[in-house]
Protein backbone atom coordinates (compact mmCIF):
# COMPACT_ATOMS: atom_id res chain seq x y z
CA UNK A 1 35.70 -115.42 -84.41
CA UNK A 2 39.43 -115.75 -83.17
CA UNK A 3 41.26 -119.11 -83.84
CA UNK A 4 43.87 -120.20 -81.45
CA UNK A 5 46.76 -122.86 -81.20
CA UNK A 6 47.14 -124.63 -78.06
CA UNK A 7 51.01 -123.80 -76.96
CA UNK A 8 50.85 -127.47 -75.27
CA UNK A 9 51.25 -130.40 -77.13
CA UNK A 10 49.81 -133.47 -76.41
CA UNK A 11 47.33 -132.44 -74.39
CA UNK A 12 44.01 -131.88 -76.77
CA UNK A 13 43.42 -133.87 -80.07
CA UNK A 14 42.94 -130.86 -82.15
CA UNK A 15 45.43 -128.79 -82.97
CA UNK A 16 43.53 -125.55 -83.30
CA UNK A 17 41.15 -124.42 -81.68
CA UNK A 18 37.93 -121.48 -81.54
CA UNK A 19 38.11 -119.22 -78.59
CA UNK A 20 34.55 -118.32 -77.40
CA UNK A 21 35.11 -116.07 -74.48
CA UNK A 22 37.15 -115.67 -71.46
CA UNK A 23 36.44 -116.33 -68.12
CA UNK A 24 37.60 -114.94 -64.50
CA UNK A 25 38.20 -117.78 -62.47
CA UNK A 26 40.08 -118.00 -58.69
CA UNK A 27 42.97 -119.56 -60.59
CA UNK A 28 42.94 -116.94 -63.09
CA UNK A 29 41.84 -116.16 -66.50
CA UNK A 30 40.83 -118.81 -68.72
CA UNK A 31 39.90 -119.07 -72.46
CA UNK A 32 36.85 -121.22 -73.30
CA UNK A 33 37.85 -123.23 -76.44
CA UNK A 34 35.49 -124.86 -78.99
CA UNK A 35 37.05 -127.43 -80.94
CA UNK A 36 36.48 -128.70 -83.95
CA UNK A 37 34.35 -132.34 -82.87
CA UNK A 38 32.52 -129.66 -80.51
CA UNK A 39 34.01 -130.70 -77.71
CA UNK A 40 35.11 -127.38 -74.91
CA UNK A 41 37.32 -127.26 -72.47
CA UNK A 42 38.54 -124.46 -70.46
CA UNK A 43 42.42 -123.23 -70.65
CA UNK A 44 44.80 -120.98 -68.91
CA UNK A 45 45.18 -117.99 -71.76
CA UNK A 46 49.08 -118.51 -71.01
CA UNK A 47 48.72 -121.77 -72.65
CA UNK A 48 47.63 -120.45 -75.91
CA UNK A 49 48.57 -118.51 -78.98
CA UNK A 50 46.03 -116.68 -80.82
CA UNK A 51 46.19 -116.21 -84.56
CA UNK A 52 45.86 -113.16 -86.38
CA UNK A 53 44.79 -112.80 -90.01
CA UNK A 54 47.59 -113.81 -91.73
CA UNK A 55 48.54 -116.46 -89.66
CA UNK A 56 45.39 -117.94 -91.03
CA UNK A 57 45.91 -117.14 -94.85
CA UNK A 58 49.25 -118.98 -94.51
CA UNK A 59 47.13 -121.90 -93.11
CA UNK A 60 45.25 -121.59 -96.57
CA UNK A 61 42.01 -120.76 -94.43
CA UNK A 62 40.72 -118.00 -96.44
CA UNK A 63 37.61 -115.05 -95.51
CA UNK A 64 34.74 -116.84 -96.72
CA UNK A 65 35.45 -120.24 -94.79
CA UNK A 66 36.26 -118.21 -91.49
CA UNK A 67 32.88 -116.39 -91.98
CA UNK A 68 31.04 -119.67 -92.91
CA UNK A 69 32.68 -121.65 -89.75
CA UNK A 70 31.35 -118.78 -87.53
CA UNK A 71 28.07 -119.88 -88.83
C-alpha cells in the first residue's frame, strides 16, 4: 500500500491519499487515488508526492495501522 499527498491544494478534500495503480492514458500517466470517504479520482503522477516509510512514522501512522488500512 503506498500513501500519497496531493502536491495541489485545494483541489481534493483529503489531504492524503492511497495510490491503487497507475494508468497509461493519451494525456499521460495517471495515479488512481483512493481516498479516505472512498471516493477515486484519477491524477497526473506530477501532481503528487508519494510517502516513504518514515514520512509516515512522523505522521504517527505506525506498521500495524498501515497493514490493517490495507485490509
Amino acid at each position: 500500500m503506498r500513501i500519497c499527498k496531493p502536491k495541489i491544494e485545494g483541489q481534493f478534500k483529503w489531504d492524503y491519499a492511497e495510490v491503487m495503480g497507475l494508468t497509461d492514458t493519451p494525456t499521460g500517466i495517471k495515479a488512481r487515488l483512493r481516498f479516505a470517504d472512498d471516493t477515486r479520482d484519477l491524477v497526473k503522477v506530477q501532481d503528487i508526492k508519494m510517502l516513504q516509510d518514515k514520512d509516515l512514522e512522523k505522521l504517527g501512522v505506525g506498521k500495524l495501522s498501515r497493514k490493517l488500512w490495507g485490509s
